[in-house]
PDB file of N, CA and C in Angstrom:
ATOM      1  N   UNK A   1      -1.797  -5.884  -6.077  1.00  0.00           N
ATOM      2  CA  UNK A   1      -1.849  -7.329  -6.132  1.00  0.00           C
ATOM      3  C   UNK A   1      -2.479  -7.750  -7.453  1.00  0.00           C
ATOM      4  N   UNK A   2      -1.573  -9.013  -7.975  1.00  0.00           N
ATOM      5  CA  UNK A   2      -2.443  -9.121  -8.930  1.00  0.00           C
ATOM      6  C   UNK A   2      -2.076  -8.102 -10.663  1.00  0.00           C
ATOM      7  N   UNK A   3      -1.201  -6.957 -10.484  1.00  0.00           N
ATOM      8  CA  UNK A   3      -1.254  -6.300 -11.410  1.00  0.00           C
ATOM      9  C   UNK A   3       0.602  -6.224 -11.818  1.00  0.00           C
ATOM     10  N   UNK A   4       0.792  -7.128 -12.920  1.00  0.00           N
ATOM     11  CA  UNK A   4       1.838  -6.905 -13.050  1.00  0.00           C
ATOM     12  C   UNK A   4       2.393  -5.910 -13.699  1.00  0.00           C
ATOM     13  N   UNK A   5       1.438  -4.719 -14.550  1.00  0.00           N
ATOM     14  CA  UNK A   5       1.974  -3.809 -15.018  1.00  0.00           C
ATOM     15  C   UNK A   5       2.501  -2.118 -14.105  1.00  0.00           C
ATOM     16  N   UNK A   6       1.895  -2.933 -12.898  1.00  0.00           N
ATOM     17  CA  UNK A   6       2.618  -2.241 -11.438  1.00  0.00           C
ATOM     18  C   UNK A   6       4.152  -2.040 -11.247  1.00  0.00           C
ATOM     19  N   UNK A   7       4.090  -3.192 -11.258  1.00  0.00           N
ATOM     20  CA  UNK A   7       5.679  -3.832 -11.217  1.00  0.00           C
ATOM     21  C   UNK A   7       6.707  -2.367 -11.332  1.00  0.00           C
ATOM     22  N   UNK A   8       7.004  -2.493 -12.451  1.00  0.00           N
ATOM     23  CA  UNK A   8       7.919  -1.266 -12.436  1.00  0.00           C
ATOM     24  C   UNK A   8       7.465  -0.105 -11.698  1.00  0.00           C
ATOM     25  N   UNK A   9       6.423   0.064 -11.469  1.00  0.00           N
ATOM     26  CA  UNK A   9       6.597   1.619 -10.873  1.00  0.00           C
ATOM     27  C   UNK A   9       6.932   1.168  -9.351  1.00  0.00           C
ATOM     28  N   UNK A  10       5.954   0.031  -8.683  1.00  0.00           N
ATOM     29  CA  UNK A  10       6.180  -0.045  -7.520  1.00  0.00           C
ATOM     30  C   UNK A  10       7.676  -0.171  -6.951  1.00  0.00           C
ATOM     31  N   UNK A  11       8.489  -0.642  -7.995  1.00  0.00           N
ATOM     32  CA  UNK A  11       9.909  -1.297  -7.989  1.00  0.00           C
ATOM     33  C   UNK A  11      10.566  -0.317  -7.660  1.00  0.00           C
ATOM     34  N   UNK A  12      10.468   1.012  -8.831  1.00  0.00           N
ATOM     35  CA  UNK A  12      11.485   1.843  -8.522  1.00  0.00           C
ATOM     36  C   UNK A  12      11.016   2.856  -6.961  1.00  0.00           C
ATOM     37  N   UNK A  13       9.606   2.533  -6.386  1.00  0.00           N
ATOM     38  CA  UNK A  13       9.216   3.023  -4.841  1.00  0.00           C
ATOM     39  C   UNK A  13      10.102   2.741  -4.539  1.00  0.00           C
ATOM     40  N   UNK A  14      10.088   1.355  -4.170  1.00  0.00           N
ATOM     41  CA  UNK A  14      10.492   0.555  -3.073  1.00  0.00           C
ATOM     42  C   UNK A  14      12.635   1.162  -3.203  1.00  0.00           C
ATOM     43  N   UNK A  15      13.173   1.269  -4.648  1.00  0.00           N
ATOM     44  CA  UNK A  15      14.854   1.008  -4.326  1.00  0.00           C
ATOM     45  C   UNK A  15      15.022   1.850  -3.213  1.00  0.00           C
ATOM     46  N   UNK A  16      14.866   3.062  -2.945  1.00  0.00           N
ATOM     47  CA  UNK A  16      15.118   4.234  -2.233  1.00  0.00           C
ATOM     48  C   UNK A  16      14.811   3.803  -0.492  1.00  0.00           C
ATOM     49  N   UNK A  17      14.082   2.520  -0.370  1.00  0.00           N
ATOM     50  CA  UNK A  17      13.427   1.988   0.816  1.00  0.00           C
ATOM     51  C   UNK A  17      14.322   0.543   0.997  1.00  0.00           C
ATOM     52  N   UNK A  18      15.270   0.123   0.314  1.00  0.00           N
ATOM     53  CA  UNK A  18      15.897  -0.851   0.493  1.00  0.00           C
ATOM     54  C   UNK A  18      17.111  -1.135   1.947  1.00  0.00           C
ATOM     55  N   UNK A  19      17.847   0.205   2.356  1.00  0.00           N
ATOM     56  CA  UNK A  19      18.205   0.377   3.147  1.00  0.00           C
ATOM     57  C   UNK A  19      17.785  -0.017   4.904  1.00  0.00           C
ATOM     58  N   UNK A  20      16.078   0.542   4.597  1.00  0.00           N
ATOM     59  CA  UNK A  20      15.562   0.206   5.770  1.00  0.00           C
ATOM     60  C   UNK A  20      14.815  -1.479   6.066  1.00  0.00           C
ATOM     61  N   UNK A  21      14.817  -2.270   4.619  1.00  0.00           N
ATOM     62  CA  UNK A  21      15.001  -3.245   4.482  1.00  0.00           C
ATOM     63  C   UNK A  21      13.583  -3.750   3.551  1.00  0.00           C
ATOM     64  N   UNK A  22      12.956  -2.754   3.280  1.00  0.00           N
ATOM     65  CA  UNK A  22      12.071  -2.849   2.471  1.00  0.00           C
ATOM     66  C   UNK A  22      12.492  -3.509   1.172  1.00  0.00           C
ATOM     67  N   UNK A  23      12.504  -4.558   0.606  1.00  0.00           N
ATOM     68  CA  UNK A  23      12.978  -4.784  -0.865  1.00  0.00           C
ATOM     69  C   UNK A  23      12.452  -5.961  -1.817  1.00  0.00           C
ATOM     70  N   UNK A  24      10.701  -6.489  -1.128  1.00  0.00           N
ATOM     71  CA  UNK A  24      10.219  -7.407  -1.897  1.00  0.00           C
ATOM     72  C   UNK A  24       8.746  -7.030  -2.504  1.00  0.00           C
ATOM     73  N   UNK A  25       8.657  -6.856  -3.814  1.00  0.00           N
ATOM     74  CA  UNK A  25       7.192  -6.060  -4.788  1.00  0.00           C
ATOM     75  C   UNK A  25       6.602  -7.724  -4.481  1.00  0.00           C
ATOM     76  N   UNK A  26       5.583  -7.680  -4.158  1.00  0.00           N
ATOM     77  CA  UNK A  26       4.509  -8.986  -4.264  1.00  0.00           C
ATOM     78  C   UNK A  26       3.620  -8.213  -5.002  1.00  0.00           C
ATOM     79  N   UNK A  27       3.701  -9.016  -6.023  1.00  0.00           N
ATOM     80  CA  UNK A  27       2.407  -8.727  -7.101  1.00  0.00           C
ATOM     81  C   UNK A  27       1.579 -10.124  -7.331  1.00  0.00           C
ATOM     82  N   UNK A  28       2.034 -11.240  -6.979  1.00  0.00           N
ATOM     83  CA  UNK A  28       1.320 -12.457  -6.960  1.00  0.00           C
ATOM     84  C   UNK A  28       0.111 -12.359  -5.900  1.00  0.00           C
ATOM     85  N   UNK A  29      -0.693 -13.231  -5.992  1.00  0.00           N
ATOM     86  CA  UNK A  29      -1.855 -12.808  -4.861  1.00  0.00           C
ATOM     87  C   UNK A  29      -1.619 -13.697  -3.764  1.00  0.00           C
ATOM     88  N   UNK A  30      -1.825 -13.613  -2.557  1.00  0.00           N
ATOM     89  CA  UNK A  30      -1.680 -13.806  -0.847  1.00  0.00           C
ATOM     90  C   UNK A  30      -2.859 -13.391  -0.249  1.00  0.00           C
ATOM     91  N   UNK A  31      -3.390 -14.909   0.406  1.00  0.00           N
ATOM     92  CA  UNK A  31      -4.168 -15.135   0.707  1.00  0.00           C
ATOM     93  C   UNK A  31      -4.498 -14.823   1.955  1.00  0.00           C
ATOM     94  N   UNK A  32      -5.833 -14.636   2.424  1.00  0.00           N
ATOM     95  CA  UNK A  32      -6.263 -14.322   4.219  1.00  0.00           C
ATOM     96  C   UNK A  32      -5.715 -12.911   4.186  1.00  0.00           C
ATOM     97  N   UNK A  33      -5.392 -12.080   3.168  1.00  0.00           N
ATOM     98  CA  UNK A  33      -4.987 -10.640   4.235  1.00  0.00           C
ATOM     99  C   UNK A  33      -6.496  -9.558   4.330  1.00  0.00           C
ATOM    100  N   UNK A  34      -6.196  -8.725   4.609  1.00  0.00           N
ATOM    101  CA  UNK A  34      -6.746  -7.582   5.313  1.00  0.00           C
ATOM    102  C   UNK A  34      -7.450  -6.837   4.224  1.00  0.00           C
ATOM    103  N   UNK A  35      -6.888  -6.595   2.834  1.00  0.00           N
ATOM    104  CA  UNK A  35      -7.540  -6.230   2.148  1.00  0.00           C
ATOM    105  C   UNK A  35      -8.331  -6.780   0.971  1.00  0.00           C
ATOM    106  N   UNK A  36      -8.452  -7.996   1.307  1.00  0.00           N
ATOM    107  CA  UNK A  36      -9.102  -9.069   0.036  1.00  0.00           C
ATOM    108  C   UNK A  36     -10.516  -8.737  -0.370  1.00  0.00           C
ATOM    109  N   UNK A  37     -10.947  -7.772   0.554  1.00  0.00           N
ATOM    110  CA  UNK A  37     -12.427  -7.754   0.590  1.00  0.00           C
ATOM    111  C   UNK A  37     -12.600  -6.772  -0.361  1.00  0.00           C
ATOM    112  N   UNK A  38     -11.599  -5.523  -0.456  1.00  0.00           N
ATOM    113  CA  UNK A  38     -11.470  -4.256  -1.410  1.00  0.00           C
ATOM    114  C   UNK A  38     -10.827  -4.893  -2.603  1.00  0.00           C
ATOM    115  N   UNK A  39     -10.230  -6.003  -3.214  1.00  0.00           N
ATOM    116  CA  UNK A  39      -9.628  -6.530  -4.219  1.00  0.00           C
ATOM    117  C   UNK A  39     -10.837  -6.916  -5.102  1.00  0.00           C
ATOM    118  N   UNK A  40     -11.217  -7.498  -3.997  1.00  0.00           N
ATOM    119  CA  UNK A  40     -12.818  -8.353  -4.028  1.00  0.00           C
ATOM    120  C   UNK A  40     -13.881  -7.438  -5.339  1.00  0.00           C
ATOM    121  N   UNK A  41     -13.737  -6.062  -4.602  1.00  0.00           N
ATOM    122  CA  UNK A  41     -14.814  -4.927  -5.159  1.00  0.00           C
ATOM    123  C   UNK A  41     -14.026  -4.153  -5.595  1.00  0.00           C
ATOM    124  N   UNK A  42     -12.960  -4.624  -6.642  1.00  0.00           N
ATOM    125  CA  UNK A  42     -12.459  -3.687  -7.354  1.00  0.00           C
ATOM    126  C   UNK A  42     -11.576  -2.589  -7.381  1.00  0.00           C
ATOM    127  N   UNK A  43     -11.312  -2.436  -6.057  1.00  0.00           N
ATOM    128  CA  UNK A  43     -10.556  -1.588  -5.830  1.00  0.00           C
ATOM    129  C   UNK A  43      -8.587  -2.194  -5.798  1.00  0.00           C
ATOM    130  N   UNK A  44      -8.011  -1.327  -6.071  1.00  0.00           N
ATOM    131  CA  UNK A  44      -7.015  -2.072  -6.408  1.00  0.00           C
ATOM    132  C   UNK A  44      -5.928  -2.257  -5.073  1.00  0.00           C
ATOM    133  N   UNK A  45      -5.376  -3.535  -4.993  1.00  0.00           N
ATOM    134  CA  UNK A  45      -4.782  -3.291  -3.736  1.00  0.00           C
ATOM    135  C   UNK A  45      -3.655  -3.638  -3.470  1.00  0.00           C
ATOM    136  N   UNK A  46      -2.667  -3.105  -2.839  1.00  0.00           N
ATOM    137  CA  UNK A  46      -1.276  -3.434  -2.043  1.00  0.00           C
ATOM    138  C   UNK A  46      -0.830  -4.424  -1.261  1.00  0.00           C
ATOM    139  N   UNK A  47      -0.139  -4.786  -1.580  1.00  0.00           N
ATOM    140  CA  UNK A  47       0.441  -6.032   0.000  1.00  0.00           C
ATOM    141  C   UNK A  47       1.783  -6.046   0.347  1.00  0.00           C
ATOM    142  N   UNK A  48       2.008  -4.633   1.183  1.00  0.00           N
ATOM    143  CA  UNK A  48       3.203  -4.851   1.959  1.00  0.00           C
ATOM    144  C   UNK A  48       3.841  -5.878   2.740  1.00  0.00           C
ATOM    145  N   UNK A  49       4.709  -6.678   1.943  1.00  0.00           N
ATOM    146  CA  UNK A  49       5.357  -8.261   3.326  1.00  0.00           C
ATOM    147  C   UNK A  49       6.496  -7.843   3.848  1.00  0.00           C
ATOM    148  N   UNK A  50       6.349  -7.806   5.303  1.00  0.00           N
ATOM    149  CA  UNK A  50       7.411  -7.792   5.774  1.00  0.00           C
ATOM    150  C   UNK A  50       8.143  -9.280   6.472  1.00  0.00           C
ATOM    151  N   UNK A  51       9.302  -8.701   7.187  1.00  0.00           N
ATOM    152  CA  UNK A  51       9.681 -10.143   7.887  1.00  0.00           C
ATOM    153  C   UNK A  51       8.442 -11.040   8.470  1.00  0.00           C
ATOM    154  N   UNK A  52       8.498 -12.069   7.923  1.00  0.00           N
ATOM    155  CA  UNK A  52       7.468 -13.301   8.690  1.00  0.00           C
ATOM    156  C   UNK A  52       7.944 -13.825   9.925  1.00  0.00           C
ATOM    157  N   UNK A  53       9.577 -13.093  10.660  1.00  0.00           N
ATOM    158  CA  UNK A  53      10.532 -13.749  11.635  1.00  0.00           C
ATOM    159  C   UNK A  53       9.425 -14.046  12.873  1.00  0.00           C
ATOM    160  N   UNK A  54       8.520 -13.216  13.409  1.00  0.00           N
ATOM    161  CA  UNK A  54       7.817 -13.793  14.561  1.00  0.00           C
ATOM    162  C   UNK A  54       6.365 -14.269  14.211  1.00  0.00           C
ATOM    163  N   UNK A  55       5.878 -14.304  12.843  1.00  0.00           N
ATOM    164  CA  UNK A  55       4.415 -14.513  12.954  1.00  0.00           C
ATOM    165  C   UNK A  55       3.718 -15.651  13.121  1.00  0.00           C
ATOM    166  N   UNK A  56       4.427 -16.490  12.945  1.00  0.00           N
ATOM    167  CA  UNK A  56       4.258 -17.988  13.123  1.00  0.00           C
ATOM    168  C   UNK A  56       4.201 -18.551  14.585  1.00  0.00           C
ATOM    169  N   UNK A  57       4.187 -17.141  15.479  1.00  0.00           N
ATOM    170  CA  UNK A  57       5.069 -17.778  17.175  1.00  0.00           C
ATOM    171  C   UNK A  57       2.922 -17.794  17.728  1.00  0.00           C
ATOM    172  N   UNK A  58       1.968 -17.147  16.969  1.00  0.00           N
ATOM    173  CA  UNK A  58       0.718 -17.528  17.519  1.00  0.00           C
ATOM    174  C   UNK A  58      -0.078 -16.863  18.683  1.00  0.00           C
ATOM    175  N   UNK A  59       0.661 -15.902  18.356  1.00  0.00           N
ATOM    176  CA  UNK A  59      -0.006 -15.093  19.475  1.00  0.00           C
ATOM    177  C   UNK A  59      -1.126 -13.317  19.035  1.00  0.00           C
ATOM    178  N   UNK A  60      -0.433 -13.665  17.498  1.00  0.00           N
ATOM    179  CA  UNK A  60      -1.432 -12.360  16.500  1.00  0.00           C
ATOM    180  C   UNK A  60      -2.784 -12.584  16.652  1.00  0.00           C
ATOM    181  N   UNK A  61      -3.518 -12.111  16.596  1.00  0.00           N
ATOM    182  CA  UNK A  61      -5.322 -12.488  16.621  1.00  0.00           C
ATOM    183  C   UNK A  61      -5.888 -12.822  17.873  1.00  0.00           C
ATOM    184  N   UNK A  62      -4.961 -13.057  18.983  1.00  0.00           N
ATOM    185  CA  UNK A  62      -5.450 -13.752  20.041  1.00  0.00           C
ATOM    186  C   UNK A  62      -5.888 -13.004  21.088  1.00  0.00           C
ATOM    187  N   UNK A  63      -6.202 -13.607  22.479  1.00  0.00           N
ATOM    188  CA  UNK A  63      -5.759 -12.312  23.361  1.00  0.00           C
ATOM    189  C   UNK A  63      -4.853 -12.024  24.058  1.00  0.00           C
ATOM    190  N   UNK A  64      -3.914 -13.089  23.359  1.00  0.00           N
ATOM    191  CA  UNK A  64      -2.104 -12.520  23.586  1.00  0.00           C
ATOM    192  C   UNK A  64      -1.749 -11.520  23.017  1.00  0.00           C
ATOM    193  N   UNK A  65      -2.348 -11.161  21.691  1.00  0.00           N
ATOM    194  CA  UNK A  65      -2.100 -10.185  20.482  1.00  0.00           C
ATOM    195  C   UNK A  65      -2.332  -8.489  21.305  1.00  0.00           C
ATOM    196  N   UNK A  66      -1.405  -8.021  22.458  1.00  0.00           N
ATOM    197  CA  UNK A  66      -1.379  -6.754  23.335  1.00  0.00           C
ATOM    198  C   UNK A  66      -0.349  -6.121  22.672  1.00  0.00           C
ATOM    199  N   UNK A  67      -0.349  -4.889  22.808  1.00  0.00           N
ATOM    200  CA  UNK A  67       0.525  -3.353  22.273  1.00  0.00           C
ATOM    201  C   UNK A  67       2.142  -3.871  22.974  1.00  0.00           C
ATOM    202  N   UNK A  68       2.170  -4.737  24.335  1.00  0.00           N
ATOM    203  CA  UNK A  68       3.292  -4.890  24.254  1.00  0.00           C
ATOM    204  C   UNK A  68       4.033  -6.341  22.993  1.00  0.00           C
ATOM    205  N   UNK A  69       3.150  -6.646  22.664  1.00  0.00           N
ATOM    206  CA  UNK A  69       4.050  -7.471  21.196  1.00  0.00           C
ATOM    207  C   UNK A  69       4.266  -6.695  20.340  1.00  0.00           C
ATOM    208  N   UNK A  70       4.017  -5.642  20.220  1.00  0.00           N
ATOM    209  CA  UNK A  70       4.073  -4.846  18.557  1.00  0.00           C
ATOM    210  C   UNK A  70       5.686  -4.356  18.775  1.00  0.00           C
ATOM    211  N   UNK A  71       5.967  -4.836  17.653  1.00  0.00           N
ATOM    212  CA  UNK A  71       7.641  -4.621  16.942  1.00  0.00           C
ATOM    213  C   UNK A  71       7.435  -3.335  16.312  1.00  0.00           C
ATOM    214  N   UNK A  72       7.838  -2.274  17.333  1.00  0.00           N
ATOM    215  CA  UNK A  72       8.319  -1.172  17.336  1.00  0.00           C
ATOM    216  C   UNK A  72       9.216  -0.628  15.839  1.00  0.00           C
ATOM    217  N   UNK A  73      10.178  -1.389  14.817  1.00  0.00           N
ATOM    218  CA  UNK A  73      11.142  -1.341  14.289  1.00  0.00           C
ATOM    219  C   UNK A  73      10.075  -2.105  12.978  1.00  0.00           C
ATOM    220  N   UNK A  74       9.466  -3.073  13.176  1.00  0.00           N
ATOM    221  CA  UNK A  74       8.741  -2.991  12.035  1.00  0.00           C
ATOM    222  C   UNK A  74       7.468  -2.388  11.675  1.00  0.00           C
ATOM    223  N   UNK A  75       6.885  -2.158  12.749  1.00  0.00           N
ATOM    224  CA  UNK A  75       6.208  -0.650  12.923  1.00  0.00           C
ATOM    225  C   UNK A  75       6.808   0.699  12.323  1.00  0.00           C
ATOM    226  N   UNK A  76       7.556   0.959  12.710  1.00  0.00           N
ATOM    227  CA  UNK A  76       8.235   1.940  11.983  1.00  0.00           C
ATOM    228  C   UNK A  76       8.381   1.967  10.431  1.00  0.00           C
ATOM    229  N   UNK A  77       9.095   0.997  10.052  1.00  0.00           N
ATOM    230  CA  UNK A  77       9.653   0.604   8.657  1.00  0.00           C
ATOM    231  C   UNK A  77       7.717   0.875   7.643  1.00  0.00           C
ATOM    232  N   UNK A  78       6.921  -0.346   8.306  1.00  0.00           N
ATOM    233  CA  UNK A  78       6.011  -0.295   7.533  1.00  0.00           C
ATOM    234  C   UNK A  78       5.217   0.885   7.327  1.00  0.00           C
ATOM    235  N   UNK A  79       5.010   2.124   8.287  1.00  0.00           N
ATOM    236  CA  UNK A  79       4.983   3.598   8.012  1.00  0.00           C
ATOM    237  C   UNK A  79       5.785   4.363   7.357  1.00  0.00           C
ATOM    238  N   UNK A  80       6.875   3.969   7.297  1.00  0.00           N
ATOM    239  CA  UNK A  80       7.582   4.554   6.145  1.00  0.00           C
ATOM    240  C   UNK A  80       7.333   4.335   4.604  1.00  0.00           C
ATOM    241  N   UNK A  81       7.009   3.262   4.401  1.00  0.00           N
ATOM    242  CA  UNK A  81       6.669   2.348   3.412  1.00  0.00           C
ATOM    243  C   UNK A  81       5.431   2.889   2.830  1.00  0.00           C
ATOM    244  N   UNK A  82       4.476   2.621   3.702  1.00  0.00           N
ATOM    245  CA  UNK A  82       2.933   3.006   2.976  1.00  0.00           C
ATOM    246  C   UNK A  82       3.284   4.352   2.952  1.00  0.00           C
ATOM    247  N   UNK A  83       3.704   5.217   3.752  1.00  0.00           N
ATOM    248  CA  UNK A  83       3.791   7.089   3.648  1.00  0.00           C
ATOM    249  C   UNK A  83       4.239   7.159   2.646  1.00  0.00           C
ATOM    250  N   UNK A  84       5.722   6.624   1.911  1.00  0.00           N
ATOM    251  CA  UNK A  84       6.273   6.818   0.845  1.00  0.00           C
ATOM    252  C   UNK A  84       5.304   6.241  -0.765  1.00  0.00           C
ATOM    253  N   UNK A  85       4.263   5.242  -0.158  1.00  0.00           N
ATOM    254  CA  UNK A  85       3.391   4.889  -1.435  1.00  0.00           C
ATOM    255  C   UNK A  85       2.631   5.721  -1.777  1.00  0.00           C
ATOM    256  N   UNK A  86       2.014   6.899  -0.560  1.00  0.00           N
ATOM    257  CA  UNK A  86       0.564   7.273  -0.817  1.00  0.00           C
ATOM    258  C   UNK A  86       1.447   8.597  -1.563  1.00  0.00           C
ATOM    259  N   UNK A  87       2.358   9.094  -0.734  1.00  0.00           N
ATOM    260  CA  UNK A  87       2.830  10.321  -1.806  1.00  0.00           C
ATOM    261  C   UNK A  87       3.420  10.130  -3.077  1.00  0.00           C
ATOM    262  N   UNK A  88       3.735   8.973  -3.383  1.00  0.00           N
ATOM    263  CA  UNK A  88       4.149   8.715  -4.951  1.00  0.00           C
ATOM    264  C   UNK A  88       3.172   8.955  -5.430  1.00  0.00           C
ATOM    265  N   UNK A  89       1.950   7.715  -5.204  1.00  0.00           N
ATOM    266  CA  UNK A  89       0.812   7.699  -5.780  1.00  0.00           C
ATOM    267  C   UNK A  89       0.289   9.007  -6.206  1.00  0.00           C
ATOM    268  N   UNK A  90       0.115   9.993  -4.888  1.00  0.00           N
ATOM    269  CA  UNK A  90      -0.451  11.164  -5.342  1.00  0.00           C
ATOM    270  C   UNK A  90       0.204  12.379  -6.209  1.00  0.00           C
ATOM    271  N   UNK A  91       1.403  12.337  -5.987  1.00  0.00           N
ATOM    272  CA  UNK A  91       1.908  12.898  -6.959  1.00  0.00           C
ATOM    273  C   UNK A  91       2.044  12.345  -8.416  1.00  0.00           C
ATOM    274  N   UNK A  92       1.620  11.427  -9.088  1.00  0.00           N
ATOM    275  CA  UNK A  92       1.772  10.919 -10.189  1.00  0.00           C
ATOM    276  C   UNK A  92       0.879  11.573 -11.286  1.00  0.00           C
ATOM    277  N   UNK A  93       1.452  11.462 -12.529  1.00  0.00           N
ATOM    278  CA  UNK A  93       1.127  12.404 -13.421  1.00  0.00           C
ATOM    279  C   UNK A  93      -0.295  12.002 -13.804  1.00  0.00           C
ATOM    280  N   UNK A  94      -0.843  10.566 -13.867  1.00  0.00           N
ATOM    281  CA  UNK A  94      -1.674   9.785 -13.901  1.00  0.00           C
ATOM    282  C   UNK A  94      -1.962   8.415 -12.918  1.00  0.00           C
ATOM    283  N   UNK A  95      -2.865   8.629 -12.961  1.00  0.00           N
ATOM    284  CA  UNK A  95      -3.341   7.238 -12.464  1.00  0.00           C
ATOM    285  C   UNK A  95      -2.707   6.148 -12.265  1.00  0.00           C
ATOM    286  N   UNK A  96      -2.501   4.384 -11.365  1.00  0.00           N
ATOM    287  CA  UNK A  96      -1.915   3.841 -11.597  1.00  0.00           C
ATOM    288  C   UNK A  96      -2.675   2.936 -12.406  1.00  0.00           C
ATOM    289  N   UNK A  97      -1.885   2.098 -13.042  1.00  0.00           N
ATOM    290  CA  UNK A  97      -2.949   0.835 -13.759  1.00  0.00           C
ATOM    291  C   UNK A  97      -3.682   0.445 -13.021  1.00  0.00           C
ATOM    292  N   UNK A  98      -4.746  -0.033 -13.659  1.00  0.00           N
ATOM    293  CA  UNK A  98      -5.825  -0.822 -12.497  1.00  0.00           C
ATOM    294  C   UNK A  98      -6.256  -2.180 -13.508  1.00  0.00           C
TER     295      UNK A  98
END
């Protein structure tokens, strides 16, 4: 987030992930997520977006928010996604920008 000299590398992650419908790099910053606090302290951070199709329906955070709402299919996808980041990452010849 935040690092546009990401861009290309994250880009060419993601083509190989387009199929499963993975196909938008957010490098602009997005607010309220999960890792703002590690952005916060420097550490550099990711923001996988997926479909927004049900998040707006109000039931995330709540104590509606039970294992039977979890979207199985974007569950999936988004493990594919981060699995395929952390082994790029680690295999890379260097470091990413920070």
């Amino acid at each position: 987030q935040n690092k546009e000299e990401v861009r290309p590398i994250f880009d060419s992650w993601l083509e190989p992930l387009k199929p499963i419908g993975a196909r938008r790099n957010i490098i602009e910053p997005v607010g309220s997520t999960d890792h703002l606090s590690f952005i916060d302290a420097g550490v550099p951070g990711f923001n996988p977006i997926q479909d927004y199709g049900n998040y707006d329906i109000r039931t995330h955070h709540t104590n509606m928010d039970t294992v039977e709402r979890v979207d199985l299919d974007n569950t999936r996808e988004a493990a594919i996604v981060m699995a395929t980041f952390a082994y790029q990452a680690a295999n890379l010849a260097r470091k990413l920008p920070r």
